[in-house]
C-alpha atoms as a PDB file:
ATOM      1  CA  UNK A   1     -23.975  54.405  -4.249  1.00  0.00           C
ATOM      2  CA  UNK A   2     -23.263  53.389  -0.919  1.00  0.00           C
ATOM      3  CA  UNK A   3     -20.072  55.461   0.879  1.00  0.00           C
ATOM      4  CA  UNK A   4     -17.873  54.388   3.568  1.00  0.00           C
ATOM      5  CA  UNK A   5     -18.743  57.651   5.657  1.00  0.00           C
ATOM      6  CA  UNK A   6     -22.603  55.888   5.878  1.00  0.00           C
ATOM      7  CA  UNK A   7     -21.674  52.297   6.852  1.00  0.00           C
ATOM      8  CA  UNK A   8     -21.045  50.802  10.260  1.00  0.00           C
ATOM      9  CA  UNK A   9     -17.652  51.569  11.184  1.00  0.00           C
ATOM     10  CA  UNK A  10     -16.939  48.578  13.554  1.00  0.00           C
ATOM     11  CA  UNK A  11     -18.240  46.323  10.608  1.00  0.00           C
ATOM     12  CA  UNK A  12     -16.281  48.046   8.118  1.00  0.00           C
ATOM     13  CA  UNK A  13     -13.164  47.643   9.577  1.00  0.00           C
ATOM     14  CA  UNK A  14     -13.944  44.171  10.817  1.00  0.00           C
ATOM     15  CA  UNK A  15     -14.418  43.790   7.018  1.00  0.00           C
ATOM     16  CA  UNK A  16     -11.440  45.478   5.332  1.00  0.00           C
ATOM     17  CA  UNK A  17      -9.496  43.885   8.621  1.00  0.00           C
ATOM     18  CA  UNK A  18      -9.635  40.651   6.123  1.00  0.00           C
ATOM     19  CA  UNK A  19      -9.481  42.209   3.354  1.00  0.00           C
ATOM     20  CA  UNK A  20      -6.468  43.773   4.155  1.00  0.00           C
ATOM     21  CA  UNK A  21      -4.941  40.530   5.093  1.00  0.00           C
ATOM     22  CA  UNK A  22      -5.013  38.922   1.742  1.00  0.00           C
ATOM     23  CA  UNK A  23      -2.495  41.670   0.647  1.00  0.00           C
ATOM     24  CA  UNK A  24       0.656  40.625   0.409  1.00  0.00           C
ATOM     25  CA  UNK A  25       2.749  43.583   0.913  1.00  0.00           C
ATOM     26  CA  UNK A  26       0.752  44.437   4.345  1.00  0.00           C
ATOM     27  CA  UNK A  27       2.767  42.535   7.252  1.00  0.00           C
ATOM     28  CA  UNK A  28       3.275  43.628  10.712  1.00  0.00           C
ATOM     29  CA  UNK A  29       6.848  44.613  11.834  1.00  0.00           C
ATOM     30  CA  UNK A  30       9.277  42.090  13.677  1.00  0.00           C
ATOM     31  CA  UNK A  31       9.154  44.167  16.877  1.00  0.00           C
ATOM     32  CA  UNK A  32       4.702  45.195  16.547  1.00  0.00           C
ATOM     33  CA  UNK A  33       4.864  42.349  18.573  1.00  0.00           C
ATOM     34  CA  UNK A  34       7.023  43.424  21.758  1.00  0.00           C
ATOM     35  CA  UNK A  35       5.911  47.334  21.059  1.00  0.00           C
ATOM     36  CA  UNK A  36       3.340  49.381  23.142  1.00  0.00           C
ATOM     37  CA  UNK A  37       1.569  51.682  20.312  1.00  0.00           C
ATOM     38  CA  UNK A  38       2.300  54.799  22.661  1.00  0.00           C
ATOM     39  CA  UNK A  39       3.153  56.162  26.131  1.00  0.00           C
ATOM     40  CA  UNK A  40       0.285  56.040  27.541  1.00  0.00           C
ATOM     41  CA  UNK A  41      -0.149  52.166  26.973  1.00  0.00           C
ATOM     42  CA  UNK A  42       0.812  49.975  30.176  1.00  0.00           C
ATOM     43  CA  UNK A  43       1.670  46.647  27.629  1.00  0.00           C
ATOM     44  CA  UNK A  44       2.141  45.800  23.977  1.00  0.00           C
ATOM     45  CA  UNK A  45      -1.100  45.173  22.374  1.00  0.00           C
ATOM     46  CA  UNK A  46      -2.341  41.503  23.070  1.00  0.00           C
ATOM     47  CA  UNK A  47      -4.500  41.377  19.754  1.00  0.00           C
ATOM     48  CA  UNK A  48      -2.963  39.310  17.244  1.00  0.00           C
ATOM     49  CA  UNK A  49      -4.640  40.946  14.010  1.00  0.00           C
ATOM     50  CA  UNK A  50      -3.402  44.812  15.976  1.00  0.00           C
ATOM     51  CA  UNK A  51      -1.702  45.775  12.087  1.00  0.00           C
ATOM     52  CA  UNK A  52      -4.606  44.974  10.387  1.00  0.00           C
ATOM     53  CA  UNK A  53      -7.023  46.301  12.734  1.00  0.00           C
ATOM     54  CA  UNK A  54      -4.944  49.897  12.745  1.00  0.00           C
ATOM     55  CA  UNK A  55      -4.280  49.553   9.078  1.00  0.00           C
ATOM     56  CA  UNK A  56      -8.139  49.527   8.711  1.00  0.00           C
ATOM     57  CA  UNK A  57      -9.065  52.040  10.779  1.00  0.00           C
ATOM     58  CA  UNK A  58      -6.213  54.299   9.625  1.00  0.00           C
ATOM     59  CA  UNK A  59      -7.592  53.565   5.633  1.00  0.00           C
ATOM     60  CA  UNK A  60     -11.079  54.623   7.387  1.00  0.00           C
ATOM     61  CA  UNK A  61      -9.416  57.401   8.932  1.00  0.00           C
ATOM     62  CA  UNK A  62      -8.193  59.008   5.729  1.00  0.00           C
ATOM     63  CA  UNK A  63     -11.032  58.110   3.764  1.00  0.00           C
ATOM     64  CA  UNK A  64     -13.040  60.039   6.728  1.00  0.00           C
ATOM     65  CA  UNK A  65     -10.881  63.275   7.313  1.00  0.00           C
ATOM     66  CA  UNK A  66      -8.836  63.928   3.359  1.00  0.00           C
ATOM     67  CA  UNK A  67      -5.512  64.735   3.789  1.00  0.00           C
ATOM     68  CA  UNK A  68      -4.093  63.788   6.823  1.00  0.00           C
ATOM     69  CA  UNK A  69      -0.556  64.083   8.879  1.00  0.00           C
ATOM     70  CA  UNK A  70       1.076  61.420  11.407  1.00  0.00           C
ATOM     71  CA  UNK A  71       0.719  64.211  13.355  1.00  0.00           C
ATOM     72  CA  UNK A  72      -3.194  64.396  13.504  1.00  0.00           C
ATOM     73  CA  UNK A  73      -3.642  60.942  13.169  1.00  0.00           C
ATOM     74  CA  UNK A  74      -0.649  60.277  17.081  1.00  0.00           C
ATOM     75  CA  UNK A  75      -3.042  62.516  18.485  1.00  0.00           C
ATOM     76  CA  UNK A  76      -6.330  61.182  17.089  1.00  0.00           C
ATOM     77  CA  UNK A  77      -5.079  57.650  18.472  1.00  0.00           C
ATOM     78  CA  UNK A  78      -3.328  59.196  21.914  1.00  0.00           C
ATOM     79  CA  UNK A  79      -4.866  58.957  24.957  1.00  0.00           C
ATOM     80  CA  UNK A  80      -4.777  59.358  28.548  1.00  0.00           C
ATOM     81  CA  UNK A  81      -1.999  58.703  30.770  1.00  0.00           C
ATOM     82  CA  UNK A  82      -2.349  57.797  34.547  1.00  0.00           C
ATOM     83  CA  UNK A  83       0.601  59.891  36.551  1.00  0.00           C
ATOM     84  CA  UNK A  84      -0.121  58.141  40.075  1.00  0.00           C
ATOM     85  CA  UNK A  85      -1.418  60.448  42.368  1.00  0.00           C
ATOM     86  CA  UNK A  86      -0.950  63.469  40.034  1.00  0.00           C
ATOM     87  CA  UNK A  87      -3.768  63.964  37.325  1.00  0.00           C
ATOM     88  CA  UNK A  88      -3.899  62.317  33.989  1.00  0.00           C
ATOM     89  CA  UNK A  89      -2.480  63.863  31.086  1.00  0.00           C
ATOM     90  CA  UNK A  90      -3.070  63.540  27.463  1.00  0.00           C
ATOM     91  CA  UNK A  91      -0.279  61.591  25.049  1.00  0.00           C
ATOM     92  CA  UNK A  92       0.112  61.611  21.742  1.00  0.00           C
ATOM     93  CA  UNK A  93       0.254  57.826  20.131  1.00  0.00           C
ATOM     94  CA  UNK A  94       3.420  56.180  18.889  1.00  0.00           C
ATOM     95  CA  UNK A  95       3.818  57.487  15.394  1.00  0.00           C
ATOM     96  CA  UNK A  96       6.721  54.768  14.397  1.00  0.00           C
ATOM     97  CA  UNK A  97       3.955  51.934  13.443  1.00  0.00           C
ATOM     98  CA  UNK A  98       1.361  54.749  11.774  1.00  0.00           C
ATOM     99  CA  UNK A  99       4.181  55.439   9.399  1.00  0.00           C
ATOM    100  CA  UNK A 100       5.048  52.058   8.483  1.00  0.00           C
ATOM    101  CA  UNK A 101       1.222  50.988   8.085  1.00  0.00           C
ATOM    102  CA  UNK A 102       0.987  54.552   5.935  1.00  0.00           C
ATOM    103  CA  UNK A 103       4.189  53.386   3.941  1.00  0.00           C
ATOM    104  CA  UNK A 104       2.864  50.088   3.064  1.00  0.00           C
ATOM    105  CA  UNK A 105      -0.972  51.141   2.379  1.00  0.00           C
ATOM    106  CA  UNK A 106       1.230  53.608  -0.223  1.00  0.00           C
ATOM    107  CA  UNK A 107       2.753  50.355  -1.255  1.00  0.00           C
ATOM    108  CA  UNK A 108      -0.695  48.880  -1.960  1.00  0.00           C
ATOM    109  CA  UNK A 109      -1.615  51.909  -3.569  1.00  0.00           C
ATOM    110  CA  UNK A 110      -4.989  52.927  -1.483  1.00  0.00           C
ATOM    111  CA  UNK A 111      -3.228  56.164  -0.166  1.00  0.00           C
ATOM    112  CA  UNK A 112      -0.481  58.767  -1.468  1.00  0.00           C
ATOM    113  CA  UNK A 113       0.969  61.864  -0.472  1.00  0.00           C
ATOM    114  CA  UNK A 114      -1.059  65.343  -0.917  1.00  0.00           C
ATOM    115  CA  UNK A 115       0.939  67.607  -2.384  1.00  0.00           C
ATOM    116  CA  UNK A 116       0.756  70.536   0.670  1.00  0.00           C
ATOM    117  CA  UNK A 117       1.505  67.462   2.818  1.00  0.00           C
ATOM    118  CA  UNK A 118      -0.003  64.177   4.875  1.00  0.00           C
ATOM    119  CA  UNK A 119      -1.704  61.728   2.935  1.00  0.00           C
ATOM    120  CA  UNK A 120      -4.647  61.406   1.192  1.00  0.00           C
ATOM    121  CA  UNK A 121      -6.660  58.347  -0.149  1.00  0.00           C
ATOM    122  CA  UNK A 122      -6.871  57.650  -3.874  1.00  0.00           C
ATOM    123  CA  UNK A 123      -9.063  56.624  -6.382  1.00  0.00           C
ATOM    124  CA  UNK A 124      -8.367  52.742  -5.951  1.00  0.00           C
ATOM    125  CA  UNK A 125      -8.598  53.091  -2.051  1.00  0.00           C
ATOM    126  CA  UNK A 126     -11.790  54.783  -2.507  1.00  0.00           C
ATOM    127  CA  UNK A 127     -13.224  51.848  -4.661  1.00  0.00           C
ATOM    128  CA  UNK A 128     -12.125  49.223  -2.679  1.00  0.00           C
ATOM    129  CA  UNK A 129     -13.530  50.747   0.443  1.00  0.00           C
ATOM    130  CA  UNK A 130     -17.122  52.023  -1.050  1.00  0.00           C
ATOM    131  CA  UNK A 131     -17.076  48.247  -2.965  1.00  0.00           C
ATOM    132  CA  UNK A 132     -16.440  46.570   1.323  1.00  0.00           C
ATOM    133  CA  UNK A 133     -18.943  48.897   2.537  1.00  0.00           C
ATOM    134  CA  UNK A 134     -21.551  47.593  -0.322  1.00  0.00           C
ATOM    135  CA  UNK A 135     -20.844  44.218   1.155  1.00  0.00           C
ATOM    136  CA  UNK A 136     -21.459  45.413   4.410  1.00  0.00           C
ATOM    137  CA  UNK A 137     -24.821  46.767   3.318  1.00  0.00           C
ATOM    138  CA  UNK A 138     -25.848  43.875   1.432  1.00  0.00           C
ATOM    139  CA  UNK A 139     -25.123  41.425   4.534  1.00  0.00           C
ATOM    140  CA  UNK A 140     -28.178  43.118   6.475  1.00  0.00           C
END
């Protein structure tokens, strides 16, 4: 059986990206829009499909690395920060819009909490993700 650890990540969450669109109870915030996604961002992201994008790599994310924490998951999507003429530091991402995207792929029911804490993916998230990365495989 094919696993979402083997396929093309890019292409996988290009894939689930669409997938993820046809569910209804996935919708980007009022303010995603207006909101840089941490500190070390300069402007809001300029994608239109950002929600769905993060969503999917988040659902990739879990699937990846079991039970995971905002925590883990700000600083797997921090970066750097230019201070001027002073050196760059690291920053941790914004972890408002990681929770929400966490709350509603709970919703959906691809994820739920672990019970020592963070979240882990479940049974149907682990379907629909090995079933996209079959697709993915097939499309070769």
């Amino acid at each position: 059986m094919t696993s979402a650890r083997l396929a093309n990540p890019r292409k996988l969450i290009e894939r689930l990206e669409k997938e993820l669109k046809k569910e209804e109870k996935i919708k980007p915030t009022e303010w995603s829009k207006f909101v840089k996604s941490g500190s070390h961002k300069i402007r809001p992201p300029y994608n239109e499909n950002f929600w769905y994008t993060r969503s999917a790599s988040l659902l990739r994310r879990i699937y990846i690395d079991g039970p995971v924490g905002v925590e883990k998951l700000r600083r797997f999507y921090g970066g750097r920060k230019k201070m001027g003429h002073k050196p760059a530091r690291s920053k941790l991402s914004g972890g408002n819009h990681l929770r929400k995207i966490l709350q509603q792929l709970e919703k959906v029911g691809y994820i739920s909490m672990h019970k020592k804490g963070g979240r882990k993916i479940t049974s149907k998230g682990m379907k629909f993700m090995d079933n996209i990365s079959k697709v993915i495989k097939d499309d070769k």
